[in-house]
N, C-alpha and C. Protein backbone atom coordinates (compact mmCIF):
# COMPACT_ATOMS: atom_id res chain seq x y z
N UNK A 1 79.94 186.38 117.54
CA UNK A 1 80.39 187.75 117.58
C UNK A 1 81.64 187.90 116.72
N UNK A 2 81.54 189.33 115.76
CA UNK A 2 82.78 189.27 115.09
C UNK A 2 83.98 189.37 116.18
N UNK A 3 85.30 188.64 115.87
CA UNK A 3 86.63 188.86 116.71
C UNK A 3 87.09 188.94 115.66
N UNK A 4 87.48 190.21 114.89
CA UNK A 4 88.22 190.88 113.61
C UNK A 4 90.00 190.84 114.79
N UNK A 5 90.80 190.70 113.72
CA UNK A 5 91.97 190.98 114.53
C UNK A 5 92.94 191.68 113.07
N UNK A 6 93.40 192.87 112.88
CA UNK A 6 93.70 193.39 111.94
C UNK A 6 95.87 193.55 112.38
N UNK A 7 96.63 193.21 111.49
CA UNK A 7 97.51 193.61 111.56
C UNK A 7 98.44 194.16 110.65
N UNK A 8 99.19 195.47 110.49
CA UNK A 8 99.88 195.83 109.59
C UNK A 8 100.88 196.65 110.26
N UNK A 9 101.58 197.57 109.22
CA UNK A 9 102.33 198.27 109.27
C UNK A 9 102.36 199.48 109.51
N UNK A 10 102.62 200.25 110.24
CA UNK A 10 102.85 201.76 110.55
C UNK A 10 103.68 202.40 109.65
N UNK A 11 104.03 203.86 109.33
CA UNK A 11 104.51 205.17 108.58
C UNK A 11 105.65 204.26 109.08
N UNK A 12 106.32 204.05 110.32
CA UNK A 12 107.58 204.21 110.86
C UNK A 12 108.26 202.82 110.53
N UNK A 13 107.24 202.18 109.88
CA UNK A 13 107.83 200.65 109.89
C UNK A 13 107.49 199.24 110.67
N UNK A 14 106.84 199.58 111.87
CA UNK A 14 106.85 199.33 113.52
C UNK A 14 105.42 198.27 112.80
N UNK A 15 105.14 196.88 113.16
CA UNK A 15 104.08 196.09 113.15
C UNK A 15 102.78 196.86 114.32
N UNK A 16 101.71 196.83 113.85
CA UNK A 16 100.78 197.23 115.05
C UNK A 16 99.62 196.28 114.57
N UNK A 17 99.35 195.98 115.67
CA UNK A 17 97.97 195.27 115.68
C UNK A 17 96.33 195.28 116.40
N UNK A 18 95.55 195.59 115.58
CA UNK A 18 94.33 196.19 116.12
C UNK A 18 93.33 194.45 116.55
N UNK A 19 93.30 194.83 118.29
CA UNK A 19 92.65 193.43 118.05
C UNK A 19 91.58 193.42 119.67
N UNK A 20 90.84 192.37 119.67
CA UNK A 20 90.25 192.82 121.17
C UNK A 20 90.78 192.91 122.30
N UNK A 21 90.79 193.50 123.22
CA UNK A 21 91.23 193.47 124.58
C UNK A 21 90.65 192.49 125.49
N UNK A 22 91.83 192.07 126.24
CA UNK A 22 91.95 191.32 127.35
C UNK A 22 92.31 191.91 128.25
N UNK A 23 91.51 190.66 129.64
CA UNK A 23 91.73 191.24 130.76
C UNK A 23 93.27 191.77 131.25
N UNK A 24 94.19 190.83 130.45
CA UNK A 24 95.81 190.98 130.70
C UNK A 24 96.22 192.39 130.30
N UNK A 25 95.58 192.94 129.14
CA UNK A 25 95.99 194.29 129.16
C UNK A 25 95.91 195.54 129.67
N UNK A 26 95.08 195.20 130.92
CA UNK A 26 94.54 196.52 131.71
C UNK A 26 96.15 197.47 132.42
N UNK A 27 96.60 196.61 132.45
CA UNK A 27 98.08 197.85 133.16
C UNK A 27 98.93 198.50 131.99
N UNK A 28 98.62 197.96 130.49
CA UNK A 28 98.94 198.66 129.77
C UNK A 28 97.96 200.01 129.29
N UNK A 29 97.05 199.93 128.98
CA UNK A 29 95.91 200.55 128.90
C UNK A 29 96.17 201.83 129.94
N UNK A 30 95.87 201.06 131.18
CA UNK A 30 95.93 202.57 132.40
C UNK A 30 97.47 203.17 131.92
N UNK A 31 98.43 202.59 131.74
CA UNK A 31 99.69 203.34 132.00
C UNK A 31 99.27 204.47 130.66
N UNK A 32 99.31 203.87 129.79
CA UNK A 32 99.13 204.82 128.28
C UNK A 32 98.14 206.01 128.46
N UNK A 33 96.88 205.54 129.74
CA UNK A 33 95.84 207.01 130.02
C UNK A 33 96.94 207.98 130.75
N UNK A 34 97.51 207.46 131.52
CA UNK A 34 97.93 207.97 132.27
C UNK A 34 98.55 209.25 131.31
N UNK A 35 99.51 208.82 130.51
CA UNK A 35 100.39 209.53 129.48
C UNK A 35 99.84 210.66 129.07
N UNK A 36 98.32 210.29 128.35
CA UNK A 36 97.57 211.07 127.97
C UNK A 36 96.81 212.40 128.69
N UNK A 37 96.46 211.61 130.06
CA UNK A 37 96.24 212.56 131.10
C UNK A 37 97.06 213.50 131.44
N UNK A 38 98.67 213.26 131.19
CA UNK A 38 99.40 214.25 131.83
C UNK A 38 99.92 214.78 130.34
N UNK A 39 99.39 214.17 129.02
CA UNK A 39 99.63 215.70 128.43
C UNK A 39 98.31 216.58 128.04
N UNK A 40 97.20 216.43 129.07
CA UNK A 40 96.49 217.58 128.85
C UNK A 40 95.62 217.88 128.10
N UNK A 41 94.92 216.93 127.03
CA UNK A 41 94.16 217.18 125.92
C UNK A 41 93.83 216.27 125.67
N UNK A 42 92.44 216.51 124.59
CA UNK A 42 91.64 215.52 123.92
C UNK A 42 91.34 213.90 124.78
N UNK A 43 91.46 213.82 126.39
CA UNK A 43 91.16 212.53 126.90
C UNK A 43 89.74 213.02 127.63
N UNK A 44 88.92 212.79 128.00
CA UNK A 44 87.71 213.25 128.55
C UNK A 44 88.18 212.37 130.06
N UNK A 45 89.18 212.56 130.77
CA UNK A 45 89.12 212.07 132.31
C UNK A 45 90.59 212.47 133.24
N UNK A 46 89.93 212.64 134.40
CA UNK A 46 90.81 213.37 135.07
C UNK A 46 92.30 212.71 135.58
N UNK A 47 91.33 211.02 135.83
CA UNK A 47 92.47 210.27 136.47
C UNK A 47 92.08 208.86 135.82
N UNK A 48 92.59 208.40 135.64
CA UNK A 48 92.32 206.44 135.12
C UNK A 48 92.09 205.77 135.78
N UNK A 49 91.48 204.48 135.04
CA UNK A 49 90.88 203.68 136.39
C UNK A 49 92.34 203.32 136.52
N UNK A 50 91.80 202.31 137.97
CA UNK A 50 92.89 200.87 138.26
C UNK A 50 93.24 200.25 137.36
N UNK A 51 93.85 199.65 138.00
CA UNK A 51 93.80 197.96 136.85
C UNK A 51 93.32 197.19 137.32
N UNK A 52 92.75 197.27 138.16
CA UNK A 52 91.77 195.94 138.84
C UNK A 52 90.47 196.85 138.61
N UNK A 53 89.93 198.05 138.19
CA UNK A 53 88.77 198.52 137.44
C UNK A 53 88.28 198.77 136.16
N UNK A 54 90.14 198.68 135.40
CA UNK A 54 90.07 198.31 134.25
C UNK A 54 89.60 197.23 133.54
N UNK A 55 89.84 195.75 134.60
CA UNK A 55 89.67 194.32 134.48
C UNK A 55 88.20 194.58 134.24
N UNK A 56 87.81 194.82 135.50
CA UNK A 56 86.10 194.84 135.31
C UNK A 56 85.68 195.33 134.19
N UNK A 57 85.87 196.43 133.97
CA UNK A 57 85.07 197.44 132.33
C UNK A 57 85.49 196.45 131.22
N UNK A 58 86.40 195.69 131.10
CA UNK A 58 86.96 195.29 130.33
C UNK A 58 85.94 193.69 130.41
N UNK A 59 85.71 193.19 131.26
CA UNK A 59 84.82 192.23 131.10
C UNK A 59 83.31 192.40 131.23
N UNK A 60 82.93 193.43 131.36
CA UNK A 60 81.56 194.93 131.10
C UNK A 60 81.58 194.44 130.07
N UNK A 61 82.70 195.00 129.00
CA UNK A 61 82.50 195.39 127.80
C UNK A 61 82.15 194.03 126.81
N UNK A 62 83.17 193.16 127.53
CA UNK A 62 82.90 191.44 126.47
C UNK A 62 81.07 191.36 126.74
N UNK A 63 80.69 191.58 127.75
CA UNK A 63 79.25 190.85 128.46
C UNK A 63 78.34 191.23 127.85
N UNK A 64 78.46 192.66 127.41
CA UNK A 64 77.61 193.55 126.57
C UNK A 64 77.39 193.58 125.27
N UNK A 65 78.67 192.95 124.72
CA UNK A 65 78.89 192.67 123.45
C UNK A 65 79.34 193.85 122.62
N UNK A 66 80.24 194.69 123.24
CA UNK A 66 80.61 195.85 122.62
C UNK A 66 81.93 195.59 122.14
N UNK A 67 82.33 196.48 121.00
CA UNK A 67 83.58 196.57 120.73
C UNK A 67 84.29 197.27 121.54
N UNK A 68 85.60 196.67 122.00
CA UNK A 68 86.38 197.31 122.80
C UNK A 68 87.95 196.77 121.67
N UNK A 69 88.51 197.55 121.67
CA UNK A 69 90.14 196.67 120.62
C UNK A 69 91.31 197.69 121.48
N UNK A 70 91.88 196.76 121.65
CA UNK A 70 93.54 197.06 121.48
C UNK A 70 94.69 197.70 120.79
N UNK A 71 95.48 198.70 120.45
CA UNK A 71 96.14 199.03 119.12
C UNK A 71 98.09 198.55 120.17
N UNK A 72 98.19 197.57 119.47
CA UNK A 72 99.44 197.07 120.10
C UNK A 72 100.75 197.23 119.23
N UNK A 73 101.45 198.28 119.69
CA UNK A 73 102.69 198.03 119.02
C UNK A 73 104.30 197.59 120.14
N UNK A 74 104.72 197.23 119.19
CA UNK A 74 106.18 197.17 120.16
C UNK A 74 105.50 196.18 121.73
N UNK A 75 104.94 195.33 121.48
CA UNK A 75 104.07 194.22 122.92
C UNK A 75 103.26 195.03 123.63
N UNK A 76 103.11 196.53 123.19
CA UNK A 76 102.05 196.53 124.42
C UNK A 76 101.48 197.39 123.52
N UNK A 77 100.16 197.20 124.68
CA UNK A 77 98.77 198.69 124.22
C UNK A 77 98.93 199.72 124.08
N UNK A 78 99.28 200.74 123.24
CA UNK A 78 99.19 201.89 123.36
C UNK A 78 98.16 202.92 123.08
N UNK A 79 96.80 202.20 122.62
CA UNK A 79 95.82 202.73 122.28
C UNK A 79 94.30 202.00 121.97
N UNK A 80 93.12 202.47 122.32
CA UNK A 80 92.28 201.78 122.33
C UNK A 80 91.23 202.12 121.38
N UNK A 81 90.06 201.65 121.36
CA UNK A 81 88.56 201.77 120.23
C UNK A 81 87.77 201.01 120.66
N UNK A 82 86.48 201.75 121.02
CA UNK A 82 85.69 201.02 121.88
C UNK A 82 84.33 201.88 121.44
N UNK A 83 83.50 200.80 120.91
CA UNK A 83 81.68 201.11 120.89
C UNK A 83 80.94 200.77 121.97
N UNK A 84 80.52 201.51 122.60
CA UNK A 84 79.36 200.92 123.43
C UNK A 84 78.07 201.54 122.48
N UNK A 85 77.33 200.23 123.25
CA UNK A 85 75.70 200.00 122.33
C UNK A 85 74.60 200.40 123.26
N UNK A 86 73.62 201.20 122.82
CA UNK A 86 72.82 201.64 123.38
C UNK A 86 72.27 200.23 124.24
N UNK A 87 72.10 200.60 125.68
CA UNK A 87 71.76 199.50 126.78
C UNK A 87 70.22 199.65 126.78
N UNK A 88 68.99 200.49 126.06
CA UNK A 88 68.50 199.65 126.48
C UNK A 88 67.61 199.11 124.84
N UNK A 89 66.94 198.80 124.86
CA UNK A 89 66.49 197.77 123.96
C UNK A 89 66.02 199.12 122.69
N UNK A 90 65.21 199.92 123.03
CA UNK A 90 65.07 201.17 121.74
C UNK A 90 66.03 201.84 121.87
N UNK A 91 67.47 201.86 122.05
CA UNK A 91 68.51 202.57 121.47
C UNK A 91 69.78 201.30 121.09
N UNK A 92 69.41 199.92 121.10
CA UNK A 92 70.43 199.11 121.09
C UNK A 92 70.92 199.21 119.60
N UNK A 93 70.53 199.82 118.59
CA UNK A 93 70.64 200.19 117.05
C UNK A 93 72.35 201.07 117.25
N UNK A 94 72.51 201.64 118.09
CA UNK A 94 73.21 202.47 118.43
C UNK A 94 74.38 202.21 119.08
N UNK A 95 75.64 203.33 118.82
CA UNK A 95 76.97 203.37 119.45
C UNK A 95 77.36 204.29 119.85
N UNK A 96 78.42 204.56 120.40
CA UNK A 96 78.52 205.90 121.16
C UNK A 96 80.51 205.67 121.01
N UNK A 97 81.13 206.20 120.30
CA UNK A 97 82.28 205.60 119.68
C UNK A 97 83.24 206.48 120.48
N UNK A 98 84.62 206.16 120.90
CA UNK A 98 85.18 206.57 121.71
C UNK A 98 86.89 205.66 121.42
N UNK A 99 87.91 206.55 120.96
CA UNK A 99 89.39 206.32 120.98
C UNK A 99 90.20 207.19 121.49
N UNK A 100 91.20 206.39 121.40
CA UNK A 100 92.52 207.12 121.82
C UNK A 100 94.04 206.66 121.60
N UNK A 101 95.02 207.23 121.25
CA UNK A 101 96.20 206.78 120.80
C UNK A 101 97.41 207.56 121.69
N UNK A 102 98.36 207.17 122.43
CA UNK A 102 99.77 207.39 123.36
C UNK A 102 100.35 208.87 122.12
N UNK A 103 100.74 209.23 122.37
CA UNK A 103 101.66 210.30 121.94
C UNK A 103 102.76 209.10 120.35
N UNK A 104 103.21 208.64 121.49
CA UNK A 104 104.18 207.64 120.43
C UNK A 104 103.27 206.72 119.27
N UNK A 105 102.23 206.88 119.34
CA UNK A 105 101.40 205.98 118.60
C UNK A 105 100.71 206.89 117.40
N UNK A 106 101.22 208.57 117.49
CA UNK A 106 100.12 209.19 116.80
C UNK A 106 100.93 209.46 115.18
N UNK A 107 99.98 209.92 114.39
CA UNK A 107 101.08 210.04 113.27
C UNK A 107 101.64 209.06 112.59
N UNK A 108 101.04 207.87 112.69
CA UNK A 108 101.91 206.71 112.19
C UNK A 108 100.66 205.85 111.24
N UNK A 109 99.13 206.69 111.03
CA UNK A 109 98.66 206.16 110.04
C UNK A 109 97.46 205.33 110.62
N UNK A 110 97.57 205.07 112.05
CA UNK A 110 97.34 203.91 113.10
C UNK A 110 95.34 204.61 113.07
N UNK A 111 95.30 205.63 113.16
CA UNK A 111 93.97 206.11 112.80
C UNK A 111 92.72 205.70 112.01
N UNK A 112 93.34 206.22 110.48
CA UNK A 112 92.90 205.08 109.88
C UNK A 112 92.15 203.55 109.88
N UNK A 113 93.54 203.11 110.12
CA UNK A 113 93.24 201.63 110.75
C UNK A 113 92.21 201.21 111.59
N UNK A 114 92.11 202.12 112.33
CA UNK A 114 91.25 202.10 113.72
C UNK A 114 89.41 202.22 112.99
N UNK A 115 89.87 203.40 111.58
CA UNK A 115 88.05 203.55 111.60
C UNK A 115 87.59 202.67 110.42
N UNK A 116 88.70 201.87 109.96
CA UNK A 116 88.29 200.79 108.84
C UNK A 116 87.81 199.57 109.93
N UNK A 117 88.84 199.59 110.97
CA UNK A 117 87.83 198.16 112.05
C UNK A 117 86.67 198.65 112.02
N UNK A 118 86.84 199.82 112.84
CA UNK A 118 85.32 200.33 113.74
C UNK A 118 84.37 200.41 112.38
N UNK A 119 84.46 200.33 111.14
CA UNK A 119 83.37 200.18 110.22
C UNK A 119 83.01 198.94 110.58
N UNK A 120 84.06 198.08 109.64
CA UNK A 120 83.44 197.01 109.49
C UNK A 120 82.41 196.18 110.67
N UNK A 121 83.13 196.55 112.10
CA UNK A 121 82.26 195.73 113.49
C UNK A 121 80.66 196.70 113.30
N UNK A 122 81.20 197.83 112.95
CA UNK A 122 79.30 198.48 113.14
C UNK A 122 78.87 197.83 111.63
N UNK A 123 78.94 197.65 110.83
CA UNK A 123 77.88 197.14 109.58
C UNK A 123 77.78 195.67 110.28
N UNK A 124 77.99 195.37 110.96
CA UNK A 124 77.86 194.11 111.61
C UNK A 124 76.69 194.07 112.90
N UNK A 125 76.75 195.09 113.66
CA UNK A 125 76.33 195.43 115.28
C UNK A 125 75.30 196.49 115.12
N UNK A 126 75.31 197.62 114.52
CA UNK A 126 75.04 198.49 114.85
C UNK A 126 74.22 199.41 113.10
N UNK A 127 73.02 200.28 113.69
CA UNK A 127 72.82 201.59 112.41
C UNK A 127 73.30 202.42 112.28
N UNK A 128 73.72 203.29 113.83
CA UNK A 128 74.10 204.51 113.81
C UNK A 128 75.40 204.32 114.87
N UNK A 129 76.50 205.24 114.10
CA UNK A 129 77.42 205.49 115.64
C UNK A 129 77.73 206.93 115.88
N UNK A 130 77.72 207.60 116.97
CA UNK A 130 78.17 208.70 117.74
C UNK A 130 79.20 208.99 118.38
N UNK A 131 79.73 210.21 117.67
CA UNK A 131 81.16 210.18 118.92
C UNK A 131 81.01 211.31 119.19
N UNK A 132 82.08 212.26 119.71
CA UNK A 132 82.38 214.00 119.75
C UNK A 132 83.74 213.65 119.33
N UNK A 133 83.68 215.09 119.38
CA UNK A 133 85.35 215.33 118.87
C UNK A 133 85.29 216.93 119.70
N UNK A 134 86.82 217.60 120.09
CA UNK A 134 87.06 218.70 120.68
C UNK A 134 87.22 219.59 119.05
N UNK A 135 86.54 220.77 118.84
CA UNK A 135 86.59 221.58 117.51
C UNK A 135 88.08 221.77 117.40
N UNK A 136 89.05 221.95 118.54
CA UNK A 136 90.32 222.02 118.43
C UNK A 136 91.23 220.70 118.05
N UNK A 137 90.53 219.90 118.00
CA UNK A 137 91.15 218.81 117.29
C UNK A 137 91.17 217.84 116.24
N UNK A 138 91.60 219.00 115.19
CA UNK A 138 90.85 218.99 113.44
C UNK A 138 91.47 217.70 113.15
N UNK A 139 92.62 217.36 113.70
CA UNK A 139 93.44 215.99 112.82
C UNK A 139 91.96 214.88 113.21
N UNK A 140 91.02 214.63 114.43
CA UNK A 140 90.57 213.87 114.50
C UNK A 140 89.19 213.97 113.70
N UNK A 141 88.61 215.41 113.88
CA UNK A 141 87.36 216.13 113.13
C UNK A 141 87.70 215.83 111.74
N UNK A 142 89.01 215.96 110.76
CA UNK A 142 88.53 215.89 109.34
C UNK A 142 88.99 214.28 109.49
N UNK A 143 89.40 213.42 110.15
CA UNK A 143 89.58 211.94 109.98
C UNK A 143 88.09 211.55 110.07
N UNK A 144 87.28 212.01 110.49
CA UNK A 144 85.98 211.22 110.73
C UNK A 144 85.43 211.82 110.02
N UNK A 145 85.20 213.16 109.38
CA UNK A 145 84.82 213.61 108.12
C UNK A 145 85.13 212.91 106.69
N UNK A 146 86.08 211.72 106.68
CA UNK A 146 86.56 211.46 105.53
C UNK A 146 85.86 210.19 105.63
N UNK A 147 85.94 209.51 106.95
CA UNK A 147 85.09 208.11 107.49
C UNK A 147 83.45 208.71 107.15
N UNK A 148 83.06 209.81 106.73
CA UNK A 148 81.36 209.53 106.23
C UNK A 148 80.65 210.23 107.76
N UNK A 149 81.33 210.61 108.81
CA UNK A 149 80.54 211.73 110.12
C UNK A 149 79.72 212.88 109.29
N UNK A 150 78.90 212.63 109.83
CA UNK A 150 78.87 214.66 109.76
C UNK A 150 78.40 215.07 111.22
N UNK A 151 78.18 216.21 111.29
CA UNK A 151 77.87 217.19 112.33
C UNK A 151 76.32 216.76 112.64
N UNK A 152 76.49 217.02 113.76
CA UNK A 152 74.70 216.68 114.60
C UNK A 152 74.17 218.04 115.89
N UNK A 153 75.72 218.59 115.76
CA UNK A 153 75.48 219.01 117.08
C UNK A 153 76.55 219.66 117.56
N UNK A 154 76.62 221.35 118.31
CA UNK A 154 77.87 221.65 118.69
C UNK A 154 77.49 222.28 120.24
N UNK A 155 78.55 221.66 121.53
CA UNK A 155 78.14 222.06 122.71
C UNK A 155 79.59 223.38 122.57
N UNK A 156 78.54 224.83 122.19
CA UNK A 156 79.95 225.87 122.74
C UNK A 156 80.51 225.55 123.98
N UNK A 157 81.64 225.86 123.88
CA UNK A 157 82.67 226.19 125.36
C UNK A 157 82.29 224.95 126.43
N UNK A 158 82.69 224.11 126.00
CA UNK A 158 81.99 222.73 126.35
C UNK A 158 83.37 221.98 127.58
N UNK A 159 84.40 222.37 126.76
CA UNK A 159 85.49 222.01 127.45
C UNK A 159 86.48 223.09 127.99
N UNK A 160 87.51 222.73 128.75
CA UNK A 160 88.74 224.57 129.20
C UNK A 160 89.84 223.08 128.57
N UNK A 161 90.81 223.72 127.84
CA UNK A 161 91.93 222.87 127.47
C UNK A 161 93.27 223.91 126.64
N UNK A 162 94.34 223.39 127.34
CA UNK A 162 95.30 224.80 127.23
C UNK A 162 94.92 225.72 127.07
N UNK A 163 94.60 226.45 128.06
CA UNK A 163 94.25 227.93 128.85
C UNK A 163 93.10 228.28 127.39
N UNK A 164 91.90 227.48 126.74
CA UNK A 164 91.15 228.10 126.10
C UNK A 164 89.91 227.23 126.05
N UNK A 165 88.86 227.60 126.12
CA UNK A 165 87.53 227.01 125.85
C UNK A 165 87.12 226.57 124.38
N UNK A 166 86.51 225.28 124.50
CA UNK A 166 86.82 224.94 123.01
C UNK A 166 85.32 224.16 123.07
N UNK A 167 85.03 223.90 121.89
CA UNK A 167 83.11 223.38 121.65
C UNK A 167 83.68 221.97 121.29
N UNK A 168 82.37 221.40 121.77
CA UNK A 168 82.37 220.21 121.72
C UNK A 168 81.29 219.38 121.05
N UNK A 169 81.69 218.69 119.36
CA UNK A 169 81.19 218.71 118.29
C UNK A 169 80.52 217.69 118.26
N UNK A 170 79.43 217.16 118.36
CA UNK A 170 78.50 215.76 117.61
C UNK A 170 78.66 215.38 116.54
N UNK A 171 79.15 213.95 116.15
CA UNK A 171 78.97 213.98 115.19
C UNK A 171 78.31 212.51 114.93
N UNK A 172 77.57 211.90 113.30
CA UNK A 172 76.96 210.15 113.50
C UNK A 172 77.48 210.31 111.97
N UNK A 173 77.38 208.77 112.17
CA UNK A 173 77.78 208.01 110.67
C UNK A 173 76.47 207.16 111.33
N UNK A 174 75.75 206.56 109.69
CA UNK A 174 74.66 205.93 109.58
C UNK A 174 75.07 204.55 108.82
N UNK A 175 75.25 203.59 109.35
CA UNK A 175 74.79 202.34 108.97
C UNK A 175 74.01 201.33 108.03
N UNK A 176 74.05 200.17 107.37
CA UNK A 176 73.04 200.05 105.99
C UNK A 176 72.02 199.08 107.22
N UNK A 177 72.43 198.88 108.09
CA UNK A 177 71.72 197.33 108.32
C UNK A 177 70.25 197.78 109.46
């Protein structure tokens, strides 16, 4: 299995490193949802797991053989990237792509980074990957527009997020292998 471990530099200067997750990082992980949860946007969950439910998903994810990575700056997690692969055998071609970055982590280029891994592990794993994106959240919609997405699919009024209803966009990148 590829274990890519990518490290560079951020806008701000700050070393970050994109690499797989361990079970040790689950209390960083939850604390950083947490962050996210209480500012209100773009996280698809109400409350975070544990860290003793984090452990589990987190060894889910090794068992399955999915990408799950880490974005570590300053010693801890502040952000994650994670493929899951279609479970059962006629959709295992497939991913279903899913990130997220702390407030302090955004803006620093760290994006990017994130969809040059997540290439390279799918030309490796995978044909097709799937994510959404909230239509209100163009910084992430034209980043994956530039990564080769297009549109598949739009669920109107899909989400309520600061006092407004917002659609919720499909999008796939296609794979050579």
């Amino acid at each position: 299995m590829l274990d890519l471990r990518f490290e560079f530099t951020a806008k701000d200067e700050s070393t970050v490193i994109l690499r797989p997750v361990e079970e040790s990082d689950a209390g960083d992980i939850v604390t950083a949802v947490e962050s996210i949860i209480a500012a209100g946007q773009y996280i698809q969950k109400d409350v975070p797991r544990t860290r003793e439910e984090e452990k589990l998903f987190i060894r889910d994810m090794k068992k399955k053989e999915n990408m799950y990575i880490g974005v570590e700056r300053n010693g801890r997690v502040v952000g994650i990237a994670r493929v899951i692969r279609g479970e059962i055998q006629m959709k295992r071609h497939t991913g279903l792509f899913r990130t997220w970055l702390a407030e302090e982590a955004q803006g620093l280029g760290i994006g990017k980074k994130i969809m040059d891994y997540t290439d390279m592990w799918c030309e490796q794993h995978i044909r097709k990957l799937s994510l959404t994106v909230f239509s209100s959240n163009q910084v992430a919609y034209q980043l994956y527009k530039k990564y080769g997405f297009h549109e598949e699919g739009n669920q109107k009024e899909q989400a309520f997020i600061n006092g407004e209803y917002v659609d919720e966009l499909w999008m796939a990148k296609f794979y050579k292998n």
